[in-house]
PDB file of N, CA and C in Angstrom:
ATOM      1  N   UNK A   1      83.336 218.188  89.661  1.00  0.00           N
ATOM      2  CA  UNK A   1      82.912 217.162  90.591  1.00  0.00           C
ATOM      3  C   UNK A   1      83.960 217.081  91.695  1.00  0.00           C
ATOM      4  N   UNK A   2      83.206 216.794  92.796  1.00  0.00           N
ATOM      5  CA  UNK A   2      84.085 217.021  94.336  1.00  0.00           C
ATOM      6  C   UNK A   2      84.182 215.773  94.874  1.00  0.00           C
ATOM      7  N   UNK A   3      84.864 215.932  95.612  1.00  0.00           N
ATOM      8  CA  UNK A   3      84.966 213.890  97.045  1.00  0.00           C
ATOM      9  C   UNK A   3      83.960 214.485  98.205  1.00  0.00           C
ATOM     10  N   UNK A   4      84.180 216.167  98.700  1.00  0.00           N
ATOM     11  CA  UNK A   4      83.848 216.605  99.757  1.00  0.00           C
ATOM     12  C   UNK A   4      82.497 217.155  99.120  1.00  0.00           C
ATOM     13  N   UNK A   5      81.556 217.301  99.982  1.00  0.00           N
ATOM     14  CA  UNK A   5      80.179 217.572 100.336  1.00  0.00           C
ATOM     15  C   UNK A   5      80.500 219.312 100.261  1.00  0.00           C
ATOM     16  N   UNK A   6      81.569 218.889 101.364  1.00  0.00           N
ATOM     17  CA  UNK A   6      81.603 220.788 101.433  1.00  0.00           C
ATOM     18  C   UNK A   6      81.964 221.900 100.540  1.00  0.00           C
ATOM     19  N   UNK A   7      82.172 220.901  99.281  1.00  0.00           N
ATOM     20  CA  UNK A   7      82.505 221.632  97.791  1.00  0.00           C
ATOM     21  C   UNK A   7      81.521 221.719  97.664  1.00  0.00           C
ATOM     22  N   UNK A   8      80.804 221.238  97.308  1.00  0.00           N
ATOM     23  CA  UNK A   8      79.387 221.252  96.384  1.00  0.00           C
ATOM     24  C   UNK A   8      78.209 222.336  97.303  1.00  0.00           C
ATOM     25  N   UNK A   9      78.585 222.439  98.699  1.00  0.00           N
ATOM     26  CA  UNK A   9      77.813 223.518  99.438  1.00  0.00           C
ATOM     27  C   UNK A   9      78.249 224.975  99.104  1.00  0.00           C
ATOM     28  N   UNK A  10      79.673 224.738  98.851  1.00  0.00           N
ATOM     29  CA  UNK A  10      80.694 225.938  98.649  1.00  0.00           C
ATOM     30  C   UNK A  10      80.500 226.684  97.250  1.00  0.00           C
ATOM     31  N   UNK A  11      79.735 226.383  96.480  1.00  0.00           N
ATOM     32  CA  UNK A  11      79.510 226.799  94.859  1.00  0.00           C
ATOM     33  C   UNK A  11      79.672 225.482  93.992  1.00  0.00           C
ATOM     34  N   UNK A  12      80.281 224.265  94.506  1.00  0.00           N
ATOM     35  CA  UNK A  12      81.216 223.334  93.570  1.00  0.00           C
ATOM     36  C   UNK A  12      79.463 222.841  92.764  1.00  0.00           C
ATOM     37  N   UNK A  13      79.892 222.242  91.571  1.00  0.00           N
ATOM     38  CA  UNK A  13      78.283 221.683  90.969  1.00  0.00           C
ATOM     39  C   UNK A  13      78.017 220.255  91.611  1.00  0.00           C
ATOM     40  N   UNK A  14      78.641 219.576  91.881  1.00  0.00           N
ATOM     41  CA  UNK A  14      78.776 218.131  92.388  1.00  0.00           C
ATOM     42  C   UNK A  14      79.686 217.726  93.549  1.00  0.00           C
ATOM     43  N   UNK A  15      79.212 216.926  94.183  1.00  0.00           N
ATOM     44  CA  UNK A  15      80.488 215.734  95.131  1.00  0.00           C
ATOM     45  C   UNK A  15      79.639 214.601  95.146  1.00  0.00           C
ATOM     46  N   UNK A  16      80.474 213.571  95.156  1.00  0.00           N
ATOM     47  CA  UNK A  16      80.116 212.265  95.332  1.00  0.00           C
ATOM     48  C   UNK A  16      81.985 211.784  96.032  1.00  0.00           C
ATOM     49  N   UNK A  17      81.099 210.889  97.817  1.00  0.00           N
ATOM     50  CA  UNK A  17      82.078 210.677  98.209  1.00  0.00           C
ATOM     51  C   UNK A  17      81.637 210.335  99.361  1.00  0.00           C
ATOM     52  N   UNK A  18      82.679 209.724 100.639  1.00  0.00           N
ATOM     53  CA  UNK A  18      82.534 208.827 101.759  1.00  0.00           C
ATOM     54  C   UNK A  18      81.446 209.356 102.952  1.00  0.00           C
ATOM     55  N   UNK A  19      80.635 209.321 103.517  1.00  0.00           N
ATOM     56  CA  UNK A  19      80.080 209.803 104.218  1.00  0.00           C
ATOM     57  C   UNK A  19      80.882 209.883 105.618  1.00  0.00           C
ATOM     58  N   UNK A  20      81.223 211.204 106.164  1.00  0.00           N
ATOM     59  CA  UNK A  20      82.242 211.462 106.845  1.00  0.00           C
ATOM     60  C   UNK A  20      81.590 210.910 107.969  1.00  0.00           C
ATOM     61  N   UNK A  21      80.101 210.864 108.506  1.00  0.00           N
ATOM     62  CA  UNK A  21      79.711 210.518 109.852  1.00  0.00           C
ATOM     63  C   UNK A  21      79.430 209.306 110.273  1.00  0.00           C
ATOM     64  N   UNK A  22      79.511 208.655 109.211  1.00  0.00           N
ATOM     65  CA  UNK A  22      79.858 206.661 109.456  1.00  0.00           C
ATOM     66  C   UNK A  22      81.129 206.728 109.140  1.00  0.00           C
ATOM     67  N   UNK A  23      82.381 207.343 108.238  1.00  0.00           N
ATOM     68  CA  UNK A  23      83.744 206.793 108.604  1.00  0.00           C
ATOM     69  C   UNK A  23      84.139 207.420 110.089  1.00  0.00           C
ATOM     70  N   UNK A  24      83.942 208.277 110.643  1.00  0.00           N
ATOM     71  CA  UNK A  24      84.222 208.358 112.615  1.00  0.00           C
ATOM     72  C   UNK A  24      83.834 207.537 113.060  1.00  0.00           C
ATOM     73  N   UNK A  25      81.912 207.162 112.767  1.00  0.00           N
ATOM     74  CA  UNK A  25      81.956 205.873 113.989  1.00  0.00           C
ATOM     75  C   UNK A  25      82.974 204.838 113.533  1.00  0.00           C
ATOM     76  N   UNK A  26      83.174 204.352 112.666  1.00  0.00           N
ATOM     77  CA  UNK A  26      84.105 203.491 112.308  1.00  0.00           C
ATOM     78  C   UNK A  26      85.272 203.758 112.749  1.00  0.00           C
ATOM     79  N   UNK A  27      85.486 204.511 112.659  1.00  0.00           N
ATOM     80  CA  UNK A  27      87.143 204.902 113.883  1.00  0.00           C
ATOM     81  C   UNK A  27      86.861 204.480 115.394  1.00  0.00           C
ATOM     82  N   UNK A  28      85.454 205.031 115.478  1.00  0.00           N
ATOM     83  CA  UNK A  28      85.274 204.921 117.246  1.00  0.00           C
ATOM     84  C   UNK A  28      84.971 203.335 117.417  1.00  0.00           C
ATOM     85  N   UNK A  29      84.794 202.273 116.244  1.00  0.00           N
ATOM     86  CA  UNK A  29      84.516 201.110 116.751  1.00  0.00           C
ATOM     87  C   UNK A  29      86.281 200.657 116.829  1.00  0.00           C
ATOM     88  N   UNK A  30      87.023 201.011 115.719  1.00  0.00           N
ATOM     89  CA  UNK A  30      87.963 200.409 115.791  1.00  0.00           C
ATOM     90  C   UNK A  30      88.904 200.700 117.113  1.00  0.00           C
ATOM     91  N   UNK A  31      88.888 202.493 117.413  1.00  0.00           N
ATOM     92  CA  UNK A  31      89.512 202.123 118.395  1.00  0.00           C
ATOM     93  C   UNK A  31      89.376 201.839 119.808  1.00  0.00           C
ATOM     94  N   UNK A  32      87.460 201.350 120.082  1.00  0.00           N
ATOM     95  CA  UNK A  32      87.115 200.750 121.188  1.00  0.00           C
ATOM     96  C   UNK A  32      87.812 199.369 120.853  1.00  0.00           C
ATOM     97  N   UNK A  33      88.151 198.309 119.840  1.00  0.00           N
ATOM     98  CA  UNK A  33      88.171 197.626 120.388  1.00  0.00           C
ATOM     99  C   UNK A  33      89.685 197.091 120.500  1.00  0.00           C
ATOM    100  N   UNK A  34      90.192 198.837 120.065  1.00  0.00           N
ATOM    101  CA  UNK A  34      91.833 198.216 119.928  1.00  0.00           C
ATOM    102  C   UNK A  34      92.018 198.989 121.724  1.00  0.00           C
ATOM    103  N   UNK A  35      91.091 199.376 122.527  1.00  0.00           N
ATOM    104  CA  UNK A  35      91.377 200.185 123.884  1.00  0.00           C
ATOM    105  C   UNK A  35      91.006 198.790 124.678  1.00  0.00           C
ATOM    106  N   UNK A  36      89.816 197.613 123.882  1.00  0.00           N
ATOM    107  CA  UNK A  36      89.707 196.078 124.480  1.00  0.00           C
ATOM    108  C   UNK A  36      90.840 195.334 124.523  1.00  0.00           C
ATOM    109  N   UNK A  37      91.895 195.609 124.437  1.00  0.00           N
ATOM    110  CA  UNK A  37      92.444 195.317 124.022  1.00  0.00           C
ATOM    111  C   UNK A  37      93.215 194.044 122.878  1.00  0.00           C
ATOM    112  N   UNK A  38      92.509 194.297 121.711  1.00  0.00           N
ATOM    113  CA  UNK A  38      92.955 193.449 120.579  1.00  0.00           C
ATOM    114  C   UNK A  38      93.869 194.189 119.879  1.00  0.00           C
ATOM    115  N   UNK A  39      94.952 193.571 119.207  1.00  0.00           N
ATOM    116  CA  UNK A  39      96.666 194.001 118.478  1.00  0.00           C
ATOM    117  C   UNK A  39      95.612 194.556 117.536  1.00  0.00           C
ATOM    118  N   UNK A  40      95.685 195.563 117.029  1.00  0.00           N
ATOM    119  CA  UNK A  40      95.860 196.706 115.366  1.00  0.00           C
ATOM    120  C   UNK A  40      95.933 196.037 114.415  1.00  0.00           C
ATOM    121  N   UNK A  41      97.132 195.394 114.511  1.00  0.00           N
ATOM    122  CA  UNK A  41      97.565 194.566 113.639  1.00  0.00           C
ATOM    123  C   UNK A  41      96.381 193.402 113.145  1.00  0.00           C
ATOM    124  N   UNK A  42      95.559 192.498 114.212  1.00  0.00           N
ATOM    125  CA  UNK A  42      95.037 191.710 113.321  1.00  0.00           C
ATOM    126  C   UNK A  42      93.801 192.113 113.515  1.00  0.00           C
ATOM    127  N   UNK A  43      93.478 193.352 113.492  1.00  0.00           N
ATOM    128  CA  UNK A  43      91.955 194.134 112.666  1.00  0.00           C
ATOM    129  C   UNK A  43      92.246 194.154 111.378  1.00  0.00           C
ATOM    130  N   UNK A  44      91.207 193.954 110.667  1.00  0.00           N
ATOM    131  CA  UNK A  44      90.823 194.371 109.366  1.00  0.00           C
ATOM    132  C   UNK A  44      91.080 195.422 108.987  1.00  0.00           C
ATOM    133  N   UNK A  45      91.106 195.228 107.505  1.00  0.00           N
ATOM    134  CA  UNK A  45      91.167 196.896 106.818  1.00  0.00           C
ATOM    135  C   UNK A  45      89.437 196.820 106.153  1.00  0.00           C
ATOM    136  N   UNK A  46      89.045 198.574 106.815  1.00  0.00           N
ATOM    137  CA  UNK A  46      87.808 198.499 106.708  1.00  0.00           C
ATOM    138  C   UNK A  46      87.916 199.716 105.683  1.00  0.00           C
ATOM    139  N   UNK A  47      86.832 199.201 104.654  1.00  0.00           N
ATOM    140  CA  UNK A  47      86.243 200.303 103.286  1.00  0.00           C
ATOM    141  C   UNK A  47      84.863 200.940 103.813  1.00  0.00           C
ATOM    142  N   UNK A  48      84.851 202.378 102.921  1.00  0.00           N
ATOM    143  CA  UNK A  48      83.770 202.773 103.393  1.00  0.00           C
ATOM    144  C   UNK A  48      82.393 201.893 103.318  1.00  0.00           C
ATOM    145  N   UNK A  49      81.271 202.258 103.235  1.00  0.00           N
ATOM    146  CA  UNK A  49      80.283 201.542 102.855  1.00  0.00           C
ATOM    147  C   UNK A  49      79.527 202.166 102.009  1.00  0.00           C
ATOM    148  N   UNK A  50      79.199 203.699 103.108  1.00  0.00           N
ATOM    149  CA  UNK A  50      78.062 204.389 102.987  1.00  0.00           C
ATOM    150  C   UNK A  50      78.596 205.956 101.895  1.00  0.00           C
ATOM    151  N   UNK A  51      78.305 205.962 101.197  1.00  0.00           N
ATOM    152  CA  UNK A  51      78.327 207.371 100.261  1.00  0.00           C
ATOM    153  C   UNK A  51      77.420 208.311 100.137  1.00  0.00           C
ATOM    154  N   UNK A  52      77.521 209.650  99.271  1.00  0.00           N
ATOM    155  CA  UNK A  52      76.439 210.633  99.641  1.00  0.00           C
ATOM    156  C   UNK A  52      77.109 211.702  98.273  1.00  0.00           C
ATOM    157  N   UNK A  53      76.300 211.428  97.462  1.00  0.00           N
ATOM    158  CA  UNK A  53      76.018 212.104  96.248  1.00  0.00           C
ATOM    159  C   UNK A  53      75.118 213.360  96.862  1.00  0.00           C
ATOM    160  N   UNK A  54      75.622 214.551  96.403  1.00  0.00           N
ATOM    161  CA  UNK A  54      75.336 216.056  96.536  1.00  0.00           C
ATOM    162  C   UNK A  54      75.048 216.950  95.256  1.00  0.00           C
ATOM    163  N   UNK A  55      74.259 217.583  94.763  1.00  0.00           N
ATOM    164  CA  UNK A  55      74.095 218.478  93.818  1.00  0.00           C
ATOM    165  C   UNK A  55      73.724 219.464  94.078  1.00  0.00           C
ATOM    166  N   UNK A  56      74.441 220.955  93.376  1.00  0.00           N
ATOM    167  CA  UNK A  56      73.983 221.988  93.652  1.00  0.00           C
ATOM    168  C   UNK A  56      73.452 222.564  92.614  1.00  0.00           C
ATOM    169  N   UNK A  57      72.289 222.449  92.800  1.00  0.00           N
ATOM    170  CA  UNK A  57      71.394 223.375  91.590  1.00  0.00           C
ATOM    171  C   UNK A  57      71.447 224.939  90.883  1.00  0.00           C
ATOM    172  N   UNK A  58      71.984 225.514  92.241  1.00  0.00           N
ATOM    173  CA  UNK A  58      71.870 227.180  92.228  1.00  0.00           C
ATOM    174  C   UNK A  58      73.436 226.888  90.966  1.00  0.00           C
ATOM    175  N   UNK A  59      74.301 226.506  91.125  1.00  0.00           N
ATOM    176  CA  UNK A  59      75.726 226.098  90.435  1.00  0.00           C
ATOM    177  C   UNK A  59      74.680 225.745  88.790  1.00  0.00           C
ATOM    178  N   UNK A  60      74.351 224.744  89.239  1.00  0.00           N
ATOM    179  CA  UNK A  60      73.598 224.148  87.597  1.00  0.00           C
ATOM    180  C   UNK A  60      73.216 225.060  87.122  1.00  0.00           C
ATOM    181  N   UNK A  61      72.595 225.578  87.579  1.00  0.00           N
ATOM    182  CA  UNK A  61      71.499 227.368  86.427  1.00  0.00           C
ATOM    183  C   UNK A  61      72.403 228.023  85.926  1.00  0.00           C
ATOM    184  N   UNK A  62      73.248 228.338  86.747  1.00  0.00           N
ATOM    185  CA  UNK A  62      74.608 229.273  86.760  1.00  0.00           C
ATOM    186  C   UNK A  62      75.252 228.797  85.553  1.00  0.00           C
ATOM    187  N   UNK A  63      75.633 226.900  84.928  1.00  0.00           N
ATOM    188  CA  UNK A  63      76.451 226.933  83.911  1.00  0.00           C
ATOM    189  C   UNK A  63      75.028 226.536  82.917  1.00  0.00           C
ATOM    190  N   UNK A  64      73.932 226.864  83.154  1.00  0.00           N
ATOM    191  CA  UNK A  64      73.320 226.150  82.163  1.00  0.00           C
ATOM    192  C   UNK A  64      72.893 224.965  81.463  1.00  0.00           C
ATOM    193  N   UNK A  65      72.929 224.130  82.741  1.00  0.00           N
ATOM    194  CA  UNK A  65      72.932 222.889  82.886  1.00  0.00           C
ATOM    195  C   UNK A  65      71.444 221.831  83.628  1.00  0.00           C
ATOM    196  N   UNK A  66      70.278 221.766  83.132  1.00  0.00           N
ATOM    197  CA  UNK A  66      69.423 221.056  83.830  1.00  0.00           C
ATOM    198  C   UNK A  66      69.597 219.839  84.320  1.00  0.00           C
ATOM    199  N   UNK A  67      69.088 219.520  85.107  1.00  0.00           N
ATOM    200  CA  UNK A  67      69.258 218.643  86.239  1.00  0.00           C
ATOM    201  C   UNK A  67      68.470 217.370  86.276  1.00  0.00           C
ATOM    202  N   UNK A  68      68.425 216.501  85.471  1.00  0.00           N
ATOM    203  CA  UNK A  68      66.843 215.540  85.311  1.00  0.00           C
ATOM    204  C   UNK A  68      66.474 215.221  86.897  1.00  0.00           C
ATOM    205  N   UNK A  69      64.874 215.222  86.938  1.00  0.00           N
ATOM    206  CA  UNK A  69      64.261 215.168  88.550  1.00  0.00           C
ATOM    207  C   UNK A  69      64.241 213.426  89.197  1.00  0.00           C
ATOM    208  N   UNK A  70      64.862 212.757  87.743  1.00  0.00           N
ATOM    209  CA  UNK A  70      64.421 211.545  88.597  1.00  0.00           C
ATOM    210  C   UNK A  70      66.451 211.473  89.467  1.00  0.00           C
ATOM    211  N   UNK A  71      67.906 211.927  89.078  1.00  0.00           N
ATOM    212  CA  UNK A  71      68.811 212.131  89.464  1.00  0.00           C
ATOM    213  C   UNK A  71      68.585 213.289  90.496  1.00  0.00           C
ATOM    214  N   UNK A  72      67.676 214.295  90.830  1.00  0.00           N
ATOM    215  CA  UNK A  72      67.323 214.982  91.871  1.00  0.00           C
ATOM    216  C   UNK A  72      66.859 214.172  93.055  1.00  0.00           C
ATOM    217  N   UNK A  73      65.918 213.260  92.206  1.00  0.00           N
ATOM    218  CA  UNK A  73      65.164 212.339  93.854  1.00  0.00           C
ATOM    219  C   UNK A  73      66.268 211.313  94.200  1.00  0.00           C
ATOM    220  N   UNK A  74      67.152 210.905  93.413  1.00  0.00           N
ATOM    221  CA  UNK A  74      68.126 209.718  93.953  1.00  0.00           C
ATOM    222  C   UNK A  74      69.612 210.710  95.020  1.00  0.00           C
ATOM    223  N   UNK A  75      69.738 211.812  94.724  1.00  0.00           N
ATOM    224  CA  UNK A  75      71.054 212.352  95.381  1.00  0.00           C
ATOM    225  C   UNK A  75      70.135 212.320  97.514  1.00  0.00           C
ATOM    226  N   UNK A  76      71.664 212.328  97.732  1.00  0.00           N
ATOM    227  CA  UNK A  76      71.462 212.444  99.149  1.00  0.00           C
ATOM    228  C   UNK A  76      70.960 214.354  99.627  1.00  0.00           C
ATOM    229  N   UNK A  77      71.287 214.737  98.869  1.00  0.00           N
ATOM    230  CA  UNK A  77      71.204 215.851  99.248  1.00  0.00           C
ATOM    231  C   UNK A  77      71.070 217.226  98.316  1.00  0.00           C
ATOM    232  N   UNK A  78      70.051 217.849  97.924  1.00  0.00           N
ATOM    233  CA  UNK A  78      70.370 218.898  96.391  1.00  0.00           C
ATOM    234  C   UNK A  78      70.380 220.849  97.455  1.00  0.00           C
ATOM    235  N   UNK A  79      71.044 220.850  96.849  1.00  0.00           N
ATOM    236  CA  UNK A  79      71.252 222.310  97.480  1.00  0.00           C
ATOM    237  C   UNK A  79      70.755 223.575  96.287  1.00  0.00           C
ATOM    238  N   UNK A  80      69.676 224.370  97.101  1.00  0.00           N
ATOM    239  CA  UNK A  80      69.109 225.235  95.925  1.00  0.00           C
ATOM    240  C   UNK A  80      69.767 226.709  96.328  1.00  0.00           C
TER     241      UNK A  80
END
């Protein structure tokens, strides 16, 4: 099991982890409004929100491992 997406594209069997294209906008809000100028300092500390569970199937066959279809329809993404 991976953090990165790009494991689990790469051969890895799994990732579960931050969705990289809402933590940027989240950079781009924070640092529009630290360019508005508001201090760094009294922004928040912001957690991700959004996650993205990945499975790679072609990996699963490979160790012999089935995949139940109702954990197929819930992942963000299954790679065959």
């Amino acid at each position: 099991m991976y953090h990165f997406r790009e494991f689990a594209a790469a051969g890895g069997l799994v990732s579960y982890g931050i969705d990289f294209s809402d933590a940027y906008r989240l950079v781009g809000v924070y640092a529009g409004r630290i360019l508005k100028g508001e201090k760094p300092a009294d922004l928040p500390v912001l957690q991700p929100t959004k996650f993205e569970l990945v499975i790679n199937l072609k990996t699963a066959k490979a160790l012999g491992l089935t995949i139940p279809l109702t954990l197929q329809a819930a992942v963000n993404e299954v790679i065959e």
